[in-house]
PDB file of N, CA and C in Angstrom:
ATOM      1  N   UNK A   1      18.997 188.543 155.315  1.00  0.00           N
ATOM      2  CA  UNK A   1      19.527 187.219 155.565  1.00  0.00           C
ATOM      3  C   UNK A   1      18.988 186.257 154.523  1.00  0.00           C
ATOM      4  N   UNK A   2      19.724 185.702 153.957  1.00  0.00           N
ATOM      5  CA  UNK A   2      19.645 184.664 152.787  1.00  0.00           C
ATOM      6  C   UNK A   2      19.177 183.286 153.340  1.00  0.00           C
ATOM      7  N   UNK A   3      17.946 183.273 153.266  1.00  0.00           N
ATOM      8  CA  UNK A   3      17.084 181.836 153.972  1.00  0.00           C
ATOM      9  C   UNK A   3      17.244 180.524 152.286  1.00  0.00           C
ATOM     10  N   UNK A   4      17.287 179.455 152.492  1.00  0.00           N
ATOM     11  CA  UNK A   4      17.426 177.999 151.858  1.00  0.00           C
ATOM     12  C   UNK A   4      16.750 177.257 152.072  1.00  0.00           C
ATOM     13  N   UNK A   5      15.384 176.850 151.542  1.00  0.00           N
ATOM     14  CA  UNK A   5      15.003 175.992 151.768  1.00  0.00           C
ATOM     15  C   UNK A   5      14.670 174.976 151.476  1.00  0.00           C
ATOM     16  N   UNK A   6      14.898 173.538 151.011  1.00  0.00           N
ATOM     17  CA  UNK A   6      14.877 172.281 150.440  1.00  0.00           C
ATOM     18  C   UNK A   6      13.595 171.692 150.471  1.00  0.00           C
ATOM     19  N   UNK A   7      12.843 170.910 149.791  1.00  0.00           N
ATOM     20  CA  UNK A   7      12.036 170.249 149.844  1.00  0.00           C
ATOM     21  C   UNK A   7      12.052 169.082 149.105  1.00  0.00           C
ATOM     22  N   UNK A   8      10.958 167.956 148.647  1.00  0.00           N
ATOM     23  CA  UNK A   8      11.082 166.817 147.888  1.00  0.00           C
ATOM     24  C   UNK A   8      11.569 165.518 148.651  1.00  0.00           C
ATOM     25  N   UNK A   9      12.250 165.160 149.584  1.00  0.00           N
ATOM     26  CA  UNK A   9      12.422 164.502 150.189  1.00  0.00           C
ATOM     27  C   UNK A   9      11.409 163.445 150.636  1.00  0.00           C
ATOM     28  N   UNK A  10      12.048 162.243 151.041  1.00  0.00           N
ATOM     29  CA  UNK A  10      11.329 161.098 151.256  1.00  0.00           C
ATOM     30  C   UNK A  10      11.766 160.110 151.339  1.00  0.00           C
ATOM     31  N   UNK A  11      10.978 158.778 151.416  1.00  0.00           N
ATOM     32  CA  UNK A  11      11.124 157.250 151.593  1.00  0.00           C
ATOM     33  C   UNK A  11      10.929 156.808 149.878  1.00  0.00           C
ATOM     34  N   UNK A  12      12.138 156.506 149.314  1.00  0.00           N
ATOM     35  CA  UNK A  12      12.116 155.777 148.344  1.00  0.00           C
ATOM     36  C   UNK A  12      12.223 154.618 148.516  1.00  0.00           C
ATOM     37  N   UNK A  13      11.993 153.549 147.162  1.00  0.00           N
ATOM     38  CA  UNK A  13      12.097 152.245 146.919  1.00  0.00           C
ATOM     39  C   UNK A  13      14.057 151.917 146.153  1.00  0.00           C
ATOM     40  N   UNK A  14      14.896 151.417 146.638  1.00  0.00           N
ATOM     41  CA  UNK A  14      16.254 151.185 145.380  1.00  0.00           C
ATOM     42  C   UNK A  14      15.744 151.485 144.308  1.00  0.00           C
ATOM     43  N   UNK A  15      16.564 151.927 143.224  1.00  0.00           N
ATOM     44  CA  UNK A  15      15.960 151.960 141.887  1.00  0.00           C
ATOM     45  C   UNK A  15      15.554 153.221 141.612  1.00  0.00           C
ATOM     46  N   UNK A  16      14.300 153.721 142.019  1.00  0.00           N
ATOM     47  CA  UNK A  16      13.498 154.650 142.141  1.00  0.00           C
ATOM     48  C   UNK A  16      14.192 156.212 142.232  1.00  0.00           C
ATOM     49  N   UNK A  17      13.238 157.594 141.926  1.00  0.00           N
ATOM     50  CA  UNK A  17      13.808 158.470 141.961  1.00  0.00           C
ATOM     51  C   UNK A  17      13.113 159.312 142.752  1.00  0.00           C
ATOM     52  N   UNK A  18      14.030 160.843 142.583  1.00  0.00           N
ATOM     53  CA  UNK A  18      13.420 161.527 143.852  1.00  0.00           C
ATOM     54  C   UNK A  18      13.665 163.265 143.247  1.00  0.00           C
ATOM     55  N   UNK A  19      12.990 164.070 143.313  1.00  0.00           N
ATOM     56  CA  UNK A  19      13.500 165.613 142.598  1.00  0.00           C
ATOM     57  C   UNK A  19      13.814 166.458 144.113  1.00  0.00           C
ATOM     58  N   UNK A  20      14.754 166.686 144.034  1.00  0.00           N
ATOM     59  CA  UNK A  20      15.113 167.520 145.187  1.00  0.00           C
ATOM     60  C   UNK A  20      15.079 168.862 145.002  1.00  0.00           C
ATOM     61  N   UNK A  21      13.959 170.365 145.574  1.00  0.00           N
ATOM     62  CA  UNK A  21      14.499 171.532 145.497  1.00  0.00           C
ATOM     63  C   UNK A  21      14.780 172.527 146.658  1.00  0.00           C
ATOM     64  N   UNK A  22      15.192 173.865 146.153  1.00  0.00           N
ATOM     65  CA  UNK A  22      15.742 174.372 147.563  1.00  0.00           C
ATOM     66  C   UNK A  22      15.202 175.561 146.428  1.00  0.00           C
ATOM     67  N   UNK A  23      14.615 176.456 147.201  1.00  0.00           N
ATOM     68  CA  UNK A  23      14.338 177.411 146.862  1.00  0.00           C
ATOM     69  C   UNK A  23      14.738 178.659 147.834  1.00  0.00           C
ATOM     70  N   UNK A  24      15.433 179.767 147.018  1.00  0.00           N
ATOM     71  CA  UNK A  24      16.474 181.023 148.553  1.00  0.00           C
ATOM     72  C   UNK A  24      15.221 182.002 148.271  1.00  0.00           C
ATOM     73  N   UNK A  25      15.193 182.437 149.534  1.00  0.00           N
ATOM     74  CA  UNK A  25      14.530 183.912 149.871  1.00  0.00           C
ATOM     75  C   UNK A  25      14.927 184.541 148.820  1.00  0.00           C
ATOM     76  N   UNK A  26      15.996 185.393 148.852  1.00  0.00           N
ATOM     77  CA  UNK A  26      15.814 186.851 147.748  1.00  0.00           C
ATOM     78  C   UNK A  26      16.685 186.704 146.406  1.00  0.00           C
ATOM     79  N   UNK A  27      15.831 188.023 145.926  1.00  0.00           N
ATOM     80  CA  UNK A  27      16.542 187.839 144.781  1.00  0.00           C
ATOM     81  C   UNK A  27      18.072 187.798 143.775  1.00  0.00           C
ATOM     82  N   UNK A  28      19.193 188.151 145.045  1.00  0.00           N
ATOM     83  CA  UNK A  28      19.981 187.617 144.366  1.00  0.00           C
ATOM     84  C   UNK A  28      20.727 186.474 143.861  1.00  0.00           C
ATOM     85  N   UNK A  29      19.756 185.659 144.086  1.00  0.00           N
ATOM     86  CA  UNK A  29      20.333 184.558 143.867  1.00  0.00           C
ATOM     87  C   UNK A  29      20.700 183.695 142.744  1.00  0.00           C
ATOM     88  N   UNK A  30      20.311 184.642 141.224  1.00  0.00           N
ATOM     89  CA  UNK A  30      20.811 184.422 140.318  1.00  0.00           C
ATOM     90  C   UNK A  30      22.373 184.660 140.534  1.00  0.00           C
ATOM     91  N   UNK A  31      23.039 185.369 141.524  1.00  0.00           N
ATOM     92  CA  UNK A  31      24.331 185.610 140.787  1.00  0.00           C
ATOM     93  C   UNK A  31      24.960 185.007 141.506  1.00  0.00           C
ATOM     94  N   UNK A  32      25.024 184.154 142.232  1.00  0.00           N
ATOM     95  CA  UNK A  32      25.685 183.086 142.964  1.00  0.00           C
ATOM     96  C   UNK A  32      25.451 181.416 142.255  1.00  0.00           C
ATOM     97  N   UNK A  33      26.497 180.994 142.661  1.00  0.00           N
ATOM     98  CA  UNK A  33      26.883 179.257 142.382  1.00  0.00           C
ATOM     99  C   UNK A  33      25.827 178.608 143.261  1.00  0.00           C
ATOM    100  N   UNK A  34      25.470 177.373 142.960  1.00  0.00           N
ATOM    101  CA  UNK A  34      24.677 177.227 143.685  1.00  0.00           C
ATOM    102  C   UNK A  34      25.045 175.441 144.938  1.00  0.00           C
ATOM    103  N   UNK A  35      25.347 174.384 145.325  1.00  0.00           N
ATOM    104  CA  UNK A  35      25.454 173.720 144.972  1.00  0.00           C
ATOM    105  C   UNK A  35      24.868 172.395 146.541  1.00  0.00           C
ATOM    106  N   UNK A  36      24.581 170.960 145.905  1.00  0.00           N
ATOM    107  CA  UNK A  36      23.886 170.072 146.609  1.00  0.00           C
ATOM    108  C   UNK A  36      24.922 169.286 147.989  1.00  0.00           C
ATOM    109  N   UNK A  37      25.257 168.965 148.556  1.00  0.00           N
ATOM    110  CA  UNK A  37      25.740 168.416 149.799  1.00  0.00           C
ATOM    111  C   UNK A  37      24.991 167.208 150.257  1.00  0.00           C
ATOM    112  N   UNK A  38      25.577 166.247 151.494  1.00  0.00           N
ATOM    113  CA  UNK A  38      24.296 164.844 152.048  1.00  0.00           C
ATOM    114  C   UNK A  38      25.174 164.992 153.063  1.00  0.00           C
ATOM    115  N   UNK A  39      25.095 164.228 154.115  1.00  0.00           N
ATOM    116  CA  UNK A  39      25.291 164.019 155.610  1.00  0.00           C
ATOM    117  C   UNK A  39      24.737 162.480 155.694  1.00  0.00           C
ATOM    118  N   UNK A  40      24.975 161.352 154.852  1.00  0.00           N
ATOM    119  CA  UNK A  40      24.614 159.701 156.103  1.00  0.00           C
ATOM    120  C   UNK A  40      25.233 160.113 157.542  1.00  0.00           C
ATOM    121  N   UNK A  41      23.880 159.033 158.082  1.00  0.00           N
ATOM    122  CA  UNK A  41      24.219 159.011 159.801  1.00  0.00           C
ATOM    123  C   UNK A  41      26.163 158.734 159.758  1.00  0.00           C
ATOM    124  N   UNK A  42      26.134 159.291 160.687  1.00  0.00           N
ATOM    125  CA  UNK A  42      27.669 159.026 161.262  1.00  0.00           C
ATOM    126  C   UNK A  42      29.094 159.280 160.781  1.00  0.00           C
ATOM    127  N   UNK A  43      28.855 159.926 158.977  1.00  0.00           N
ATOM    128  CA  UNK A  43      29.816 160.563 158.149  1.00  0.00           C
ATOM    129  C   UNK A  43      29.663 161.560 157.906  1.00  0.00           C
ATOM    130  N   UNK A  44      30.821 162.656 157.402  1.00  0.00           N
ATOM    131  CA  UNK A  44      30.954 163.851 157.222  1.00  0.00           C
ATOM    132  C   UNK A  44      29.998 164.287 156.180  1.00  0.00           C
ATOM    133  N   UNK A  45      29.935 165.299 156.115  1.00  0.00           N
ATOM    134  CA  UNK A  45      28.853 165.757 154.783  1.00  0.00           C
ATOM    135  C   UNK A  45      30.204 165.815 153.861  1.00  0.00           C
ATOM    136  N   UNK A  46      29.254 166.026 152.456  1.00  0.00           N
ATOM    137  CA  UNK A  46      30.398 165.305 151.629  1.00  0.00           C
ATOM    138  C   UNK A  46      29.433 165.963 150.365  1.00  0.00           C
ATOM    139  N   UNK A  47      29.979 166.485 149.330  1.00  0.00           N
ATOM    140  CA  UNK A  47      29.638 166.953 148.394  1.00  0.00           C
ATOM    141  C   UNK A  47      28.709 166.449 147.240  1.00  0.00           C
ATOM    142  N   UNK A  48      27.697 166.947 146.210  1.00  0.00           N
ATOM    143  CA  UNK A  48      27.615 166.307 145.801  1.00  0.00           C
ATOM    144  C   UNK A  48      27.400 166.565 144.286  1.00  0.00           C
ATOM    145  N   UNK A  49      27.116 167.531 144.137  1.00  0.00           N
ATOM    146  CA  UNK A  49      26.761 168.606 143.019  1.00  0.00           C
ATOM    147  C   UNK A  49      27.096 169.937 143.006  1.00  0.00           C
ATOM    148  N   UNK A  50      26.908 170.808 142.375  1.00  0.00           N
ATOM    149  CA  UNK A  50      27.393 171.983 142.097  1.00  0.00           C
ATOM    150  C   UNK A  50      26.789 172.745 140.821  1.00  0.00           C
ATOM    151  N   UNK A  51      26.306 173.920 140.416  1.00  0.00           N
ATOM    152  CA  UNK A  51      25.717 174.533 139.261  1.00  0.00           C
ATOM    153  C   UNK A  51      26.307 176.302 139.504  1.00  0.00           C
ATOM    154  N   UNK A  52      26.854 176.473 137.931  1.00  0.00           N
ATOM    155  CA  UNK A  52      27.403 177.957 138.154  1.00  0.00           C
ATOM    156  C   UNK A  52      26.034 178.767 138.249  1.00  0.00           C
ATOM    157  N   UNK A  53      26.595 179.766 138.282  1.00  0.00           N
ATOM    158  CA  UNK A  53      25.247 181.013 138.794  1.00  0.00           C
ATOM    159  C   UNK A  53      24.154 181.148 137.209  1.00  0.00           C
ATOM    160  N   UNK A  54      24.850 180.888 136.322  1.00  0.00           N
ATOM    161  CA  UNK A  54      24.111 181.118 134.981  1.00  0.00           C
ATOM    162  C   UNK A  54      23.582 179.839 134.238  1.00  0.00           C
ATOM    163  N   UNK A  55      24.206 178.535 135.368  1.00  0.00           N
ATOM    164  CA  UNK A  55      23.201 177.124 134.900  1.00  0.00           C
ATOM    165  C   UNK A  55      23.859 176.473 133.552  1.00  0.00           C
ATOM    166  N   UNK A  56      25.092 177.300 132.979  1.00  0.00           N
ATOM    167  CA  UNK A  56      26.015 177.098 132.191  1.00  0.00           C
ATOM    168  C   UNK A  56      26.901 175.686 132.887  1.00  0.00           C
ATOM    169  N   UNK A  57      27.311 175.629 133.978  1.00  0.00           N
ATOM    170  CA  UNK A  57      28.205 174.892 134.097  1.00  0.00           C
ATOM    171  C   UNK A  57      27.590 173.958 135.562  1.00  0.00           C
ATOM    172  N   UNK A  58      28.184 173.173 135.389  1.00  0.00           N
ATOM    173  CA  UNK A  58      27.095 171.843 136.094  1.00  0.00           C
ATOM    174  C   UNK A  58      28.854 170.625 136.673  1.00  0.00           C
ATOM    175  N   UNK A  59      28.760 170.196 137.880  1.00  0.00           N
ATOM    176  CA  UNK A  59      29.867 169.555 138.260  1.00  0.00           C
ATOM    177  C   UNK A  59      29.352 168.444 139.686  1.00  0.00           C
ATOM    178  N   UNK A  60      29.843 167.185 139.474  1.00  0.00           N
ATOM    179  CA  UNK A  60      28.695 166.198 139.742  1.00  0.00           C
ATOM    180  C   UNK A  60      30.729 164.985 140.715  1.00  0.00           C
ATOM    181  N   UNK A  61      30.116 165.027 141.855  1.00  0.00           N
ATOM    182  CA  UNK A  61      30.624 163.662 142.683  1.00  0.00           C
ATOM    183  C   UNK A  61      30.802 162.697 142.037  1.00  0.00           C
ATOM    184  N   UNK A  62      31.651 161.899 142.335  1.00  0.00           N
ATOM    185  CA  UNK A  62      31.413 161.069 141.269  1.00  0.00           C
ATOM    186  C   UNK A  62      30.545 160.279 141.305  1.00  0.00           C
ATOM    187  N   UNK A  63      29.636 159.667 142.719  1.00  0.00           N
ATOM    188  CA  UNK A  63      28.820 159.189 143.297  1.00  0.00           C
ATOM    189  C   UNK A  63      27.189 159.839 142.720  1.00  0.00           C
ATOM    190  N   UNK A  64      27.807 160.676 141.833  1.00  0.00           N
ATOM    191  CA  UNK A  64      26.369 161.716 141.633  1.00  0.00           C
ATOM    192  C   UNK A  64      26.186 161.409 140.076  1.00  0.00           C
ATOM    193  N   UNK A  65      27.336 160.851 139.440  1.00  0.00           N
ATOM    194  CA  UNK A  65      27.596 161.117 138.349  1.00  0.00           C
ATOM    195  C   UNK A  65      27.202 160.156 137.070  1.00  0.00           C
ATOM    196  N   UNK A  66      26.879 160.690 136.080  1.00  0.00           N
ATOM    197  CA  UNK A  66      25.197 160.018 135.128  1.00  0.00           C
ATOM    198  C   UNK A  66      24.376 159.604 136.321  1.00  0.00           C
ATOM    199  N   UNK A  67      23.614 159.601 136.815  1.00  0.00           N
ATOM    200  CA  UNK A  67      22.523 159.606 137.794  1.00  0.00           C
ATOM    201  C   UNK A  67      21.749 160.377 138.213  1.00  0.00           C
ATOM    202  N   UNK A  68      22.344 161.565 138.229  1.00  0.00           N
ATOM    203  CA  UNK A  68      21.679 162.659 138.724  1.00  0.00           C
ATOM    204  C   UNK A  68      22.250 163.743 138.312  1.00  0.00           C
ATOM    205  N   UNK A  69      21.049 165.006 138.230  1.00  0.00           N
ATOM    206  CA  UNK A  69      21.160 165.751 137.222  1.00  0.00           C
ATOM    207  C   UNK A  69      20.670 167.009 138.312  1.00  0.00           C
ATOM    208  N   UNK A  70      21.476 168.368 138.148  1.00  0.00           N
ATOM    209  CA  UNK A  70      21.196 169.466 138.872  1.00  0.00           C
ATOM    210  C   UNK A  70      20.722 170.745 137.693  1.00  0.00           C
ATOM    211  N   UNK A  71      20.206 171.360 138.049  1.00  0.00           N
ATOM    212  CA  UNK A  71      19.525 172.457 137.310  1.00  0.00           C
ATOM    213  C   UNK A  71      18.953 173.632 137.991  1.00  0.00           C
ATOM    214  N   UNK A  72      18.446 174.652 137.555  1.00  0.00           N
ATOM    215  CA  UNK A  72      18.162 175.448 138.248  1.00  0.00           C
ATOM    216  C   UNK A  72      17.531 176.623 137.687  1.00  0.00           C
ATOM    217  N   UNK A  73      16.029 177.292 137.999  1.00  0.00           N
ATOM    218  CA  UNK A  73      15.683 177.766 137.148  1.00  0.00           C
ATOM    219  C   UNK A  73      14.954 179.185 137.688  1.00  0.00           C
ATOM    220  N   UNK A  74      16.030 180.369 137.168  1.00  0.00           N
ATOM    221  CA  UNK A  74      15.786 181.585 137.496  1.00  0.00           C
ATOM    222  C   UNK A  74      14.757 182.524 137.940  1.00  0.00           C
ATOM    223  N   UNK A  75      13.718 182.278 137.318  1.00  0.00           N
ATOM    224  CA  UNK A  75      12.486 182.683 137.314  1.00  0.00           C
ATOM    225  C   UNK A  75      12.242 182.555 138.869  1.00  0.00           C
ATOM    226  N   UNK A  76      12.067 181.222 139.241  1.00  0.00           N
ATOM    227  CA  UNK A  76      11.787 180.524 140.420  1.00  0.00           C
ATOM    228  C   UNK A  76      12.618 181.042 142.107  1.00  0.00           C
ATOM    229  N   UNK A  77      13.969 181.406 141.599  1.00  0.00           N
ATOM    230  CA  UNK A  77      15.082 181.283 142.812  1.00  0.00           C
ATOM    231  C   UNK A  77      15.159 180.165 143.364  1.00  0.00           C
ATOM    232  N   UNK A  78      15.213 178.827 142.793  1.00  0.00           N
ATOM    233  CA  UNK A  78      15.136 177.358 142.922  1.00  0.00           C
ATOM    234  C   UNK A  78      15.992 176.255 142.080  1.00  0.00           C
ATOM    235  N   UNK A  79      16.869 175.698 143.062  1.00  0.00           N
ATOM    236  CA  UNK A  79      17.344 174.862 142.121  1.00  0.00           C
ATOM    237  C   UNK A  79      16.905 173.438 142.261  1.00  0.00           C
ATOM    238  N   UNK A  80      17.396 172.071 141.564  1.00  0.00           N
ATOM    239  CA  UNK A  80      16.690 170.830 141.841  1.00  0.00           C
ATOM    240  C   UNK A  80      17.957 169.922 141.431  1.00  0.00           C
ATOM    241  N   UNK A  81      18.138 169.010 142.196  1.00  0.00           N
ATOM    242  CA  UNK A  81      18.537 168.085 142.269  1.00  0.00           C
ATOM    243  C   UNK A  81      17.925 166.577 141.678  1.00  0.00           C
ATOM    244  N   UNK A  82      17.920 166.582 140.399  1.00  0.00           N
ATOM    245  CA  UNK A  82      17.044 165.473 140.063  1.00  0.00           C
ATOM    246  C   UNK A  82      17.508 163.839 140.171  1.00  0.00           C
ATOM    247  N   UNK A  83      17.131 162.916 140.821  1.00  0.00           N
ATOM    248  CA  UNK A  83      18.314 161.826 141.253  1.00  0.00           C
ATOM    249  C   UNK A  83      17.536 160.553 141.228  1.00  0.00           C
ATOM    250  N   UNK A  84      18.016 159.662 139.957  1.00  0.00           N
ATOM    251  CA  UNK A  84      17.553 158.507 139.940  1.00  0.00           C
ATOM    252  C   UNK A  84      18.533 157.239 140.286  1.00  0.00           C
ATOM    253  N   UNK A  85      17.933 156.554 139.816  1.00  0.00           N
ATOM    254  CA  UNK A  85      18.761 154.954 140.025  1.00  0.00           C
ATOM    255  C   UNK A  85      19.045 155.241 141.580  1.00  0.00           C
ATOM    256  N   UNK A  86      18.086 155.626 142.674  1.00  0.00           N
ATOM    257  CA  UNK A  86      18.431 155.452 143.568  1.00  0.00           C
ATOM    258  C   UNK A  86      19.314 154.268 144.094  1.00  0.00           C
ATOM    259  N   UNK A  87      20.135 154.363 145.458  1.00  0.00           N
ATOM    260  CA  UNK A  87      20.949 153.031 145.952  1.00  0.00           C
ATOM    261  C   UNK A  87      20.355 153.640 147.272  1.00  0.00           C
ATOM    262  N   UNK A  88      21.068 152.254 148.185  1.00  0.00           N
ATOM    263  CA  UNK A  88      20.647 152.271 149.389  1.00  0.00           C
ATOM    264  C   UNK A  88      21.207 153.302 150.035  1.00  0.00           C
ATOM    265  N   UNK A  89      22.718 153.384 149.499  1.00  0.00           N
ATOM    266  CA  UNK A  89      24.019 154.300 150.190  1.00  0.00           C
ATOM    267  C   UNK A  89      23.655 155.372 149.976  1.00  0.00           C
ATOM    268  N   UNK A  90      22.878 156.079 149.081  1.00  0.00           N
ATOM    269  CA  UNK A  90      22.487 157.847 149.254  1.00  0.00           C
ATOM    270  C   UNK A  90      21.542 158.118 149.785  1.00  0.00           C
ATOM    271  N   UNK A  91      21.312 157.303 150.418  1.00  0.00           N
ATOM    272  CA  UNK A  91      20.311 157.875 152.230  1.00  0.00           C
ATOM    273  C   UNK A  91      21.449 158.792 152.951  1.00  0.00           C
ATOM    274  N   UNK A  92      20.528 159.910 152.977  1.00  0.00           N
ATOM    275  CA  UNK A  92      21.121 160.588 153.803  1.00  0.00           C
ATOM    276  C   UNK A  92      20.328 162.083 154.382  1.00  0.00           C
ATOM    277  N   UNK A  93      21.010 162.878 154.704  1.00  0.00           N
ATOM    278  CA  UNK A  93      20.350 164.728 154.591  1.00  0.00           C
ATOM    279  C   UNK A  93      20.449 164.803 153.641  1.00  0.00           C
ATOM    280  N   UNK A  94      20.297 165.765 152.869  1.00  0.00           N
ATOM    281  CA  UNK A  94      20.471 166.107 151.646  1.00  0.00           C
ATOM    282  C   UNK A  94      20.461 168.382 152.019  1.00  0.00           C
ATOM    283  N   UNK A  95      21.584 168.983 151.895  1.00  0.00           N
ATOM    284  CA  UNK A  95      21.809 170.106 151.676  1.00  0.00           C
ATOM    285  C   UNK A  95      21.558 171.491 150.480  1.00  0.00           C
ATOM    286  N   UNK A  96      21.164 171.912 150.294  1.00  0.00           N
ATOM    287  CA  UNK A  96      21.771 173.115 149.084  1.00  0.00           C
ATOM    288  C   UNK A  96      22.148 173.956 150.177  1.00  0.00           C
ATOM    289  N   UNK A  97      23.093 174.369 149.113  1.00  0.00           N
ATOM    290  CA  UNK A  97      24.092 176.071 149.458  1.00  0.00           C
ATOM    291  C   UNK A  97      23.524 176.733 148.890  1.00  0.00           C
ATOM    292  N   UNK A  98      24.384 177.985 148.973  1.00  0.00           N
ATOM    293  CA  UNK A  98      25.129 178.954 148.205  1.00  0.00           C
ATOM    294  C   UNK A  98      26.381 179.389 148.439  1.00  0.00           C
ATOM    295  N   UNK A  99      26.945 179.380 147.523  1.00  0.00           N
ATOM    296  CA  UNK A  99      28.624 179.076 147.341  1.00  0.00           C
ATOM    297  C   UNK A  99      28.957 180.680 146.811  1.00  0.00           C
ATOM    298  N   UNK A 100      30.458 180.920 147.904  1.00  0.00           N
ATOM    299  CA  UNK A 100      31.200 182.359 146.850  1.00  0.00           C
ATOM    300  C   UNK A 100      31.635 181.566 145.541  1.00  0.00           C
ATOM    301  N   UNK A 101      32.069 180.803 145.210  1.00  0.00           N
ATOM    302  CA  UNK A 101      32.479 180.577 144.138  1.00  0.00           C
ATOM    303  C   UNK A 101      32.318 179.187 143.756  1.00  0.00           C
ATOM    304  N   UNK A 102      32.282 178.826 142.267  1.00  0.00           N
ATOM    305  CA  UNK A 102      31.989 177.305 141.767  1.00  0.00           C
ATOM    306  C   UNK A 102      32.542 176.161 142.724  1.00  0.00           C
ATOM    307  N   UNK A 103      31.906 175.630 143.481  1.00  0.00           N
ATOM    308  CA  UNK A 103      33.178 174.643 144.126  1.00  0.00           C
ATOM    309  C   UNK A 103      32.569 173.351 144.597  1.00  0.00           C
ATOM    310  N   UNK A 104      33.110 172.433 144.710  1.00  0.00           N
ATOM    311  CA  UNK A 104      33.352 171.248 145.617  1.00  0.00           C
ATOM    312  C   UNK A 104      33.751 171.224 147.137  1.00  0.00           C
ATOM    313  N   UNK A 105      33.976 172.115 147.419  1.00  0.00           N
ATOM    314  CA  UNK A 105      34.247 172.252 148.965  1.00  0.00           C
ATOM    315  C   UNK A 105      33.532 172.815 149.708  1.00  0.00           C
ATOM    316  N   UNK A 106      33.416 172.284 150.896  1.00  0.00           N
ATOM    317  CA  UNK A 106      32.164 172.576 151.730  1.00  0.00           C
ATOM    318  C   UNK A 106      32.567 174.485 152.202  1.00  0.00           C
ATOM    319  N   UNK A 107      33.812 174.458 152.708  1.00  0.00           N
ATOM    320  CA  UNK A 107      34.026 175.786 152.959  1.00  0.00           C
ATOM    321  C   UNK A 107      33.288 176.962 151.874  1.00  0.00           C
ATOM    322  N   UNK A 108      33.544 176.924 151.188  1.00  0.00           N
ATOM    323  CA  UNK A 108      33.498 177.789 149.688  1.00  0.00           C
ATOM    324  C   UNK A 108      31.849 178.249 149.798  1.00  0.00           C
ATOM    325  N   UNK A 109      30.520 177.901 150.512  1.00  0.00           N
ATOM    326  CA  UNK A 109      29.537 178.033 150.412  1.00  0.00           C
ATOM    327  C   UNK A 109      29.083 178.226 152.125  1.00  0.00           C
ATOM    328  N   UNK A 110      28.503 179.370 151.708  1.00  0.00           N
ATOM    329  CA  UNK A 110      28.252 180.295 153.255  1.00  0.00           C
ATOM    330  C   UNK A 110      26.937 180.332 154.323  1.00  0.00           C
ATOM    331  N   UNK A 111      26.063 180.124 152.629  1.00  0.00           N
ATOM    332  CA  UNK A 111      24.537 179.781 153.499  1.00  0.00           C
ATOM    333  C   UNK A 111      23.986 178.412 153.281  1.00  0.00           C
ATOM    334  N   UNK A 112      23.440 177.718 154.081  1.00  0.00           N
ATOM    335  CA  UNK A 112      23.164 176.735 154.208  1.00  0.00           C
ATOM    336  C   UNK A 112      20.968 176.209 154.473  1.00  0.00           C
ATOM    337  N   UNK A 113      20.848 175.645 153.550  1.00  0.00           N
ATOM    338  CA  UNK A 113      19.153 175.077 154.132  1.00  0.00           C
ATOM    339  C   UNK A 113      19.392 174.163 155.332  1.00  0.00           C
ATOM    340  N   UNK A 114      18.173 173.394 155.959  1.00  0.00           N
ATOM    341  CA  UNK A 114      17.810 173.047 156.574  1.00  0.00           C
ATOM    342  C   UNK A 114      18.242 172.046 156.611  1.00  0.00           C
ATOM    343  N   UNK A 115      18.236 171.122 155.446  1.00  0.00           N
ATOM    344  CA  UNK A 115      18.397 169.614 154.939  1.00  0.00           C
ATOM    345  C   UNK A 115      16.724 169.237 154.577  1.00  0.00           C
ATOM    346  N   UNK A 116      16.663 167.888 153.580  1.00  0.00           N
ATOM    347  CA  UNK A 116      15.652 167.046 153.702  1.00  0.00           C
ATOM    348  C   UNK A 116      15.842 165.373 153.537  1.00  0.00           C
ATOM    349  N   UNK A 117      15.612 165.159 154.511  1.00  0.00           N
ATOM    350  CA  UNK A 117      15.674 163.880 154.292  1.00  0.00           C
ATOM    351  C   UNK A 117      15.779 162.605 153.054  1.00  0.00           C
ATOM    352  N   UNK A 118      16.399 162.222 152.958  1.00  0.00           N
ATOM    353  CA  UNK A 118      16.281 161.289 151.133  1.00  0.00           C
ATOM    354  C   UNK A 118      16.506 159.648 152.620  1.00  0.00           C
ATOM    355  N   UNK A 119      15.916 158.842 152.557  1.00  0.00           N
ATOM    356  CA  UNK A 119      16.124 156.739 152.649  1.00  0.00           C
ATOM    357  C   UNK A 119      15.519 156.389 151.356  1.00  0.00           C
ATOM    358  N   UNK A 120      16.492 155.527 151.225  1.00  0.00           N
ATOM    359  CA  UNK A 120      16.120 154.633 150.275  1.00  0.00           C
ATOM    360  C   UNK A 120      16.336 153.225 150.795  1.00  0.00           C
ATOM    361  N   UNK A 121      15.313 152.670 150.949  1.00  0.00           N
ATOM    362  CA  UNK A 121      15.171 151.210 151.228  1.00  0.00           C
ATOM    363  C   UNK A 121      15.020 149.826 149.885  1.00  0.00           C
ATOM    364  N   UNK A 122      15.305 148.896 150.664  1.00  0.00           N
ATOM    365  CA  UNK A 122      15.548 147.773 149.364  1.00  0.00           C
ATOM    366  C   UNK A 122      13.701 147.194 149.532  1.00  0.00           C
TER     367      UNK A 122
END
């Protein structure tokens, strides 16, 4: 069973940044897509990032986009969500997958972490 687990999370300041990672149990997890998700109180989870299995190809929300930067580094079985210029509005859960294939859609990705928390306050 393919365990996900996120960490980095916290109480930011606006402005400010935050490194998000999720590191999977086993080792195949080089050969899978990998990709980031959020949940604010009371809205759907909603996409937010995305990285192909070889870290070649990288695909960003637009809400995500120049701001934050996804990566992911083999050695480890860990990817990171690196996310500055915080706003108030990306308080939320914060997700990694693993996805059958490159995608934007929540369906498309089978295993799921825990979440970690991201507020950002003014």
């Amino acid at each position: 069973q393919v365990q996900l687990v996120e960490s980095g999370g916290g109480l930011v300041q606006a402005g400010g940044s935050l490194r998000l990672s999720c590191t999977a149990s086993e080792g195949t997890f080089n050969s899978y897509p990998m990709g980031w998700f959020r949940q604010a109180p009371g809205e759907e989870r909603e996409f937010v990032a995305a990285i192909g299995h070889s870290g070649g190809m990288a695909y960003y929300a637009s809400s995500a986009k120049g701001r934050w930067a996804i990566s992911r580094d083999s050695t480890k079985n860990t990817i990171y969500l690196q996310m500055n210029s915080l706003e108030l509005e990306d308080t939320a859960v914060y997700y990694c997958a693993r996805g059958r294939k490159f995608s934007d859609v929540e369906g498309d990705y089978n295993y799921w972490g825990q979440g970690t928390q991201v507020t950002v306050s003014s």
